[in-house]
Protein backbone atom coordinates (compact mmCIF):
# COMPACT_ATOMS: atom_id res chain seq x y z
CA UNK A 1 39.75 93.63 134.90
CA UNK A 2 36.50 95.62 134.39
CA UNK A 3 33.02 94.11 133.79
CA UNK A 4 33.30 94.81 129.96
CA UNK A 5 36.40 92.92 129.99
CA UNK A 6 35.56 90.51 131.89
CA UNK A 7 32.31 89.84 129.36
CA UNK A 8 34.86 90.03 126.20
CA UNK A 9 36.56 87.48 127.60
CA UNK A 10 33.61 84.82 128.39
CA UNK A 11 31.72 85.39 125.17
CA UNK A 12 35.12 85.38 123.35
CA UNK A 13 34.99 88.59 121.14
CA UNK A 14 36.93 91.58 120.82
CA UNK A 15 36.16 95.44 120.85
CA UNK A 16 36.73 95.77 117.29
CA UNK A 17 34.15 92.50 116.76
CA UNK A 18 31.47 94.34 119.14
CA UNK A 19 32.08 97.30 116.48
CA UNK A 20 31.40 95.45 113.49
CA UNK A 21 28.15 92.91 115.68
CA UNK A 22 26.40 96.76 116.40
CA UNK A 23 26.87 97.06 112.58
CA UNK A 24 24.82 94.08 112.16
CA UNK A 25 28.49 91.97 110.88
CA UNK A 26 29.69 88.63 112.24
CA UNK A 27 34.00 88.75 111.93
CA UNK A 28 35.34 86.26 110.25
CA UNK A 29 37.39 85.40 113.83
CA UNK A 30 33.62 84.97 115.03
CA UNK A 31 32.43 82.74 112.12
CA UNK A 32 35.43 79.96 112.31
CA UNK A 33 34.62 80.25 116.38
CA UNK A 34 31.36 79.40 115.98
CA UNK A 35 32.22 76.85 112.66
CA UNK A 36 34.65 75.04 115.61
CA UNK A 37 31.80 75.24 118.06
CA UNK A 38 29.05 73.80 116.37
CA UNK A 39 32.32 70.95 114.66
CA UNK A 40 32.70 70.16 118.70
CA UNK A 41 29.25 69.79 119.13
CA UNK A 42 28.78 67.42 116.55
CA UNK A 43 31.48 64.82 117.30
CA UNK A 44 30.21 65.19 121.05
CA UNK A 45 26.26 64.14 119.67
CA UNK A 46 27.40 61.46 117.16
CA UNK A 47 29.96 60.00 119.80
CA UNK A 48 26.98 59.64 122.47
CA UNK A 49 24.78 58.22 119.88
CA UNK A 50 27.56 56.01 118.35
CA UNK A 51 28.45 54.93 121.85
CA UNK A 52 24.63 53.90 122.57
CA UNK A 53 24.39 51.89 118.93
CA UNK A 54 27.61 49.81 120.34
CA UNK A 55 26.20 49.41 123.76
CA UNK A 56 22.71 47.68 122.22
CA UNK A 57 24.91 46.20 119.44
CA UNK A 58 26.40 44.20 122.62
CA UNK A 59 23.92 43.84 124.58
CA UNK A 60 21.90 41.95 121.41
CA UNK A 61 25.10 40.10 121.21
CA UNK A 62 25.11 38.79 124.94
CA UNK A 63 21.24 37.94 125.06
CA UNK A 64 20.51 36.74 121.69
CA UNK A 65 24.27 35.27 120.91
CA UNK A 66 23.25 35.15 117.33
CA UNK A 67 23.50 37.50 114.43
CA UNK A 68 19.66 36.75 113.21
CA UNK A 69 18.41 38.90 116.29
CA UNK A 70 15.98 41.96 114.32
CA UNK A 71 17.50 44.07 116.66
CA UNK A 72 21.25 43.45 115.45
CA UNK A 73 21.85 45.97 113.22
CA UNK A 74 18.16 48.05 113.18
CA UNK A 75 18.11 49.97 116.38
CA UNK A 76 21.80 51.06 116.62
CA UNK A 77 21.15 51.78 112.57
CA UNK A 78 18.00 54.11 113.45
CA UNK A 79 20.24 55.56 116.26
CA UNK A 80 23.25 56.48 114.05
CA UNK A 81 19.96 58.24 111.66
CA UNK A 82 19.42 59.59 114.31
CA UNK A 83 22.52 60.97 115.26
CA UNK A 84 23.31 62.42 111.80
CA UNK A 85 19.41 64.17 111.28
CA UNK A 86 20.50 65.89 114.78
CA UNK A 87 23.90 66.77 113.80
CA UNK A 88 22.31 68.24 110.24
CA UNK A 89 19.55 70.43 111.76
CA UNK A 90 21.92 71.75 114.21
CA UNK A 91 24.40 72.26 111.37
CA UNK A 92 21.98 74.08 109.54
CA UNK A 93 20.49 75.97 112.22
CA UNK A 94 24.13 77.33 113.54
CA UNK A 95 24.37 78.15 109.62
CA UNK A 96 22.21 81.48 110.34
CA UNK A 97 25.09 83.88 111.64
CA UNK A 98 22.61 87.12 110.75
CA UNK A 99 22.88 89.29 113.70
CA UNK A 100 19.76 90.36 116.30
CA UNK A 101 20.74 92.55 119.16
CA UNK A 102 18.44 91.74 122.44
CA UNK A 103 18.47 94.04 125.36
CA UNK A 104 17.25 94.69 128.45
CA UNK A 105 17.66 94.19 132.16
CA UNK A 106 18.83 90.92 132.99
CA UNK A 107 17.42 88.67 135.41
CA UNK A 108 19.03 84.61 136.58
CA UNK A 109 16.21 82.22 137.03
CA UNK A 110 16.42 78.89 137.75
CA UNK A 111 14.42 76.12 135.18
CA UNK A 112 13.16 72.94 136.40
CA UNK A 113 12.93 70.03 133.80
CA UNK A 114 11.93 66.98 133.73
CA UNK A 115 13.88 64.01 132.11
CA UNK A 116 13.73 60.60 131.97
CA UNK A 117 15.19 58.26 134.50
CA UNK A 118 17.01 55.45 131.93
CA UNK A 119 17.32 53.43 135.05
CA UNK A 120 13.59 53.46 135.47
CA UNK A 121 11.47 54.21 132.72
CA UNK A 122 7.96 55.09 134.58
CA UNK A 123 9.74 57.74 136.46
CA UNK A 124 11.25 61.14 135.95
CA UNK A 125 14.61 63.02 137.42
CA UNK A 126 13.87 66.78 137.82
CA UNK A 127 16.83 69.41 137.26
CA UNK A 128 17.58 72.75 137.24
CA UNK A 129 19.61 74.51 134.99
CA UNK A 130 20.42 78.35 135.22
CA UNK A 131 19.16 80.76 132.82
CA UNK A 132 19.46 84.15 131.73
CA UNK A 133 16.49 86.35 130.74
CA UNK A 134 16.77 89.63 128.83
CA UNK A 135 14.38 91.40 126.31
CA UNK A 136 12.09 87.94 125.77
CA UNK A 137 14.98 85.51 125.69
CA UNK A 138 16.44 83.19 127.98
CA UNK A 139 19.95 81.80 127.35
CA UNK A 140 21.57 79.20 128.84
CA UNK A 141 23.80 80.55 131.80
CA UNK A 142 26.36 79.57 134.47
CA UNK A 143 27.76 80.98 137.78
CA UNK A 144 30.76 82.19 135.75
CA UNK A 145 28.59 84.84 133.78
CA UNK A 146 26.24 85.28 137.00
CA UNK A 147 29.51 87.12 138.37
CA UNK A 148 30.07 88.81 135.61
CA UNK A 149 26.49 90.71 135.51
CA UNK A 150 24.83 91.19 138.22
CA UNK A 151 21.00 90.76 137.93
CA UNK A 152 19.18 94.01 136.90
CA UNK A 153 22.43 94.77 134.78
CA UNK A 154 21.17 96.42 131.25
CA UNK A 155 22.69 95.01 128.81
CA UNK A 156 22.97 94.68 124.82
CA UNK A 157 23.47 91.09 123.50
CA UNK A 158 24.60 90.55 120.09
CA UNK A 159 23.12 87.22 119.01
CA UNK A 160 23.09 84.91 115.90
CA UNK A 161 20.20 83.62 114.24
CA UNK A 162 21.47 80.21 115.57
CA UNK A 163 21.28 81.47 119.21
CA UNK A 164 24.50 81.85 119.55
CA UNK A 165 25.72 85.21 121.65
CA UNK A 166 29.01 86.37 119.88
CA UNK A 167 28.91 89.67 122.17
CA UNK A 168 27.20 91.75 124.47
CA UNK A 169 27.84 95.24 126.06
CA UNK A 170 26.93 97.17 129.63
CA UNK A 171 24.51 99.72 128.93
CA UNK A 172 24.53 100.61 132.43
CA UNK A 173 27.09 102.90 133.70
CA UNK A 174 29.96 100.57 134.45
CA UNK A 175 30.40 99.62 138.14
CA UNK A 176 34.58 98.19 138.26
């Protein structure tokens, strides 16, 4: 399988969807793709935050053995808020399916962020995620697409206004 291939089938997109993305078009195979994407996503984000209002729903129920505890029903409420503001602005954000092409060589760097230790509060867990860089932008990457270009690789992205890539080409001449 060649590298273009091999892209068409990570990003999930065809040659006659690249056609219509360099046009400035999403398909309508790429717009229920990313409509099942972003439905994924939000079951994923209310299920954590559902599963969280449960866990201090018991957890109020074990210490305080009594339903007249103010945290009964108020924190896992705020955290099902919560959970639905998130799933809305990513709704509407994923909503924006006009079409930016980025370009450029691409380079892999690795991130380092900080996050909070739920175990213990005062401190911090560093990690590193892997990202892709190209024209100003940095996506989200893994070692899958890190074989797939190699770093230095021009390359055309097609990308949504929700930051979604629906396709990308070599610009380079093609090394199989």
């Amino acid at each position: 399988m060649d590298r273009q291939a091999r892209l068409e089938s990570y990003f999930d997109f065809t040659e006659d969807d690249l056609k219509h993305n360099g046009l400035g078009q999403v398909t309508g195979r790429q717009k229920q793709a990313l409509q099942e994407k972003t439905k994924k996503e939000a079951i994923r984000l209310f299920g954590v935050f559902a599963g969280l209002a449960v866990v201090f729903i018991f957890l109020d129920r074990v210490k305080f053995s009594s339903s007249s505890s103010p945290l009964s029903w108020l924190l896992p409420t705020v955290l099902i808020g919560v959970a639905v503001v998130s799933i809305l602005l990513r709704i509407i954000k994923r909503a924006n399916i006009t079409l930016t092409s980025v370009s450029g060589r691409v380079d892999f760097v690795w991130k380092e962020e900080k996050i909070y230790d739920m175990e213990n509060l005062n401190r911090n867990l560093v990690t590193r995620r892997l990202k892709m860089q190209v024209g100003g932008r940095s996506f989200d990457a893994d070692a899958a697409l890190k074989n797939i270009i190699e770093a230095g690789t021009n390359v055309r992205f097609h990308v949504t206004g929700g930051g979604d890539i629906v396709s990308a080409e070599f610009l380079d001449n093609p090394k199989e």
